[in-house]
Protein backbone atom coordinates (compact mmCIF):
# COMPACT_ATOMS: atom_id res chain seq x y z
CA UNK A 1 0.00 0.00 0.00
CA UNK A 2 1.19 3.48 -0.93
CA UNK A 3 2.00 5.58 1.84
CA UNK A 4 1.53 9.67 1.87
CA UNK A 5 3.17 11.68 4.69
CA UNK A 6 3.72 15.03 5.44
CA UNK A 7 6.90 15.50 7.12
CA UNK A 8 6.82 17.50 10.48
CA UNK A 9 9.81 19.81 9.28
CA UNK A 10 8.28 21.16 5.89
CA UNK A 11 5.06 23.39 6.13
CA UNK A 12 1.26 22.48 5.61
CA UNK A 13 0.16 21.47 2.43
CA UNK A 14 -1.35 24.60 1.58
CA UNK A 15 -4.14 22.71 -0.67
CA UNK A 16 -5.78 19.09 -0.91
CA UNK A 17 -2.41 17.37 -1.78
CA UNK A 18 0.87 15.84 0.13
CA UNK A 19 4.03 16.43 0.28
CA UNK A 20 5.53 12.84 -0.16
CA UNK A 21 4.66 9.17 -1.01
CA UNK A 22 6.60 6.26 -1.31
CA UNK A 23 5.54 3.22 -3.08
CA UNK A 24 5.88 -0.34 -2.08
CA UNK A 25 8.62 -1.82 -3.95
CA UNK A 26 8.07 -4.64 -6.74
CA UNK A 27 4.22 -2.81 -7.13
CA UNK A 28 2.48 -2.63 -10.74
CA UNK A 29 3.21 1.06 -12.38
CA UNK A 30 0.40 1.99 -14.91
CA UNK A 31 1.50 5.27 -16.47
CA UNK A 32 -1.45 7.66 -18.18
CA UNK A 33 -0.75 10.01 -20.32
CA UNK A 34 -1.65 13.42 -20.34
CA UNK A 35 -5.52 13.89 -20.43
CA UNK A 36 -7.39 17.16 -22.11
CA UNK A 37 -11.18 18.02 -21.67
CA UNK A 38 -12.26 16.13 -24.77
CA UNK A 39 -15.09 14.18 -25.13
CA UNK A 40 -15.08 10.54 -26.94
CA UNK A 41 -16.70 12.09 -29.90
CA UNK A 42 -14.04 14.76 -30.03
CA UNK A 43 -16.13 17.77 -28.67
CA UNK A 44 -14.69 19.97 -26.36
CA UNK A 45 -16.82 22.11 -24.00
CA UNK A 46 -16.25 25.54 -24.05
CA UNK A 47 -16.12 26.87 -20.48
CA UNK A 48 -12.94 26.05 -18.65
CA UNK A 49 -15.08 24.41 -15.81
CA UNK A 50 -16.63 22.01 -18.21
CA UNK A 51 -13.36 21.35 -19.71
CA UNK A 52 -11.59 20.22 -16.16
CA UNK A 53 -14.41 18.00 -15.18
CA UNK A 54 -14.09 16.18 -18.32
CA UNK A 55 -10.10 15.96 -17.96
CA UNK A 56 -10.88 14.41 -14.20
CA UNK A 57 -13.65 11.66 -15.81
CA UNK A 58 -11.19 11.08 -18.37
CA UNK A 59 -8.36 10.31 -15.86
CA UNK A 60 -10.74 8.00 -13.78
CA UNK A 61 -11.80 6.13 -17.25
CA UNK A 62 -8.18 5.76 -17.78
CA UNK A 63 -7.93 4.34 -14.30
CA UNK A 64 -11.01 1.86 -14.45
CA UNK A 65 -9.76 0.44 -17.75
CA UNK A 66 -7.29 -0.96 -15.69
CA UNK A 67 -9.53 -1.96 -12.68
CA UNK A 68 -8.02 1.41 -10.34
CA UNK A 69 -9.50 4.10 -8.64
CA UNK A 70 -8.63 7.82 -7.63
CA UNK A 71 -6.89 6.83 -4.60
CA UNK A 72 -4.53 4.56 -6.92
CA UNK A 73 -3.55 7.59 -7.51
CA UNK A 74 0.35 8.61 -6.03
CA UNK A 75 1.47 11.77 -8.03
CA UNK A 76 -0.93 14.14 -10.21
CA UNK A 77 0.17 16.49 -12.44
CA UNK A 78 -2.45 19.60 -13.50
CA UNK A 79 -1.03 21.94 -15.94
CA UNK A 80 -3.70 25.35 -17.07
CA UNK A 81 -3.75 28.24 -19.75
CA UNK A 82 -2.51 31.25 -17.90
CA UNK A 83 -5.72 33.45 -17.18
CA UNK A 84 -7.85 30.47 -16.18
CA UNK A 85 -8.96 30.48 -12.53
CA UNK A 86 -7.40 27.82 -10.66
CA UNK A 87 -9.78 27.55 -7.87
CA UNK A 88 -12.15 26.14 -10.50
CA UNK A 89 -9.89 23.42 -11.43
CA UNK A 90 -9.32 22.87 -7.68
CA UNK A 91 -12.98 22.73 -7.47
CA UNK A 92 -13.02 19.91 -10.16
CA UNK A 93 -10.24 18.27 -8.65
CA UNK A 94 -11.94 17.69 -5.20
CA UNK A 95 -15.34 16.72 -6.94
CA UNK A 96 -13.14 13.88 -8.66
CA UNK A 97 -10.45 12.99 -5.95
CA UNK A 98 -13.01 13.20 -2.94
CA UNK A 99 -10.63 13.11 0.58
CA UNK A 100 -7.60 11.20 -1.45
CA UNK A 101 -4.15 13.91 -1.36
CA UNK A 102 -2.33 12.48 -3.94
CA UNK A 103 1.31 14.39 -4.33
CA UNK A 104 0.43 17.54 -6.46
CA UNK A 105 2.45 19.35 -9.44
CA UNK A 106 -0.10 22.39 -10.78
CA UNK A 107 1.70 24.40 -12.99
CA UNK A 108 0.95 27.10 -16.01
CA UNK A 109 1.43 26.38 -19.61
CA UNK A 110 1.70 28.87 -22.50
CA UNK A 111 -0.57 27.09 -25.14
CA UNK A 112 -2.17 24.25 -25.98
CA UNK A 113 -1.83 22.06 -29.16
CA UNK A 114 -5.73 23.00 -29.47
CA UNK A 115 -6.81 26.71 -28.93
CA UNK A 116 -10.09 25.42 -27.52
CA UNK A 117 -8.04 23.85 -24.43
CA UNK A 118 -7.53 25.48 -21.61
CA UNK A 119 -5.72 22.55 -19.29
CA UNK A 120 -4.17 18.87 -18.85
CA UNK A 121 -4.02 16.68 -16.54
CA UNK A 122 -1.21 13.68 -16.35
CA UNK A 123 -1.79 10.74 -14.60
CA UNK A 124 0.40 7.76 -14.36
CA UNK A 125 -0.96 5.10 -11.45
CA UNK A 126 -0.03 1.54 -10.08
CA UNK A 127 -1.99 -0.85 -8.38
CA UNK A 128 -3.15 0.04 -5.17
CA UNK A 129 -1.18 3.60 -6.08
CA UNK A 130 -0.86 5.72 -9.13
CA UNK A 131 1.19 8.68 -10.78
CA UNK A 132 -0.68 11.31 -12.49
């Protein structure tokens, strides 16, 4: 089982994520790549709120393909269009991840391939624990 800990010489998490994780050695690694707010069809929504709950359901399909859930989940990486407002995404985040702190990389990103996005999310995840 993945363990998450927040070491009592480094500051708070200052959002829903922690600070370290170590996974069991000889576990399963699944590795997702980097998820946009696309639907199956190919539509994209056009508000950015729309656009990061359909980048979370498209992480946990990714997930349940391989028989995994959100708190599979060890590292998540969330990159956004600069002039997007992150507490949205946060918002989306939570509705998706529930209580599980996965470790957290949130970061900006000049463009997107497509115009029409506006973020990413990366997930890579193991069994019982995942990267994303």
């Amino acid at each position: 089982m993945t363990k998450f800990l927040d070491p009592p010489t480094v500051h708070a998490p200052v959002g829903p994520y922690s600070h370290t994780a170590v996974v069991p050695g000889g576990s399963e690694l699944v590795f997702v790549a980097g998820q946009v707010g696309m639907h199956r069809d190919g539509s994209i929504p056009a508000s950015f709120a729309e656009q990061a709950d359909v980048t979370f359901a498209n992480v946990r399909a990714c997930l349940a393909a391989h028989g995994l859930r959100v708190d599979a989940v060890v590292k998540l990486s969330v990159f956004i269009v600069p002039g997007q407002d992150f507490q949205v995404l946060r918002a989306a985040r939570e509705r998706h991840f529930g209580t599980h702190r996965p470790t957290v990389h949130d970061g900006l990103r000049a463009a997107a391939r497509e115009p029409e996005v506006l973020g990413r999310s990366r997930g890579d995840r193991r069994e019982g624990g995942a990267l994303i």
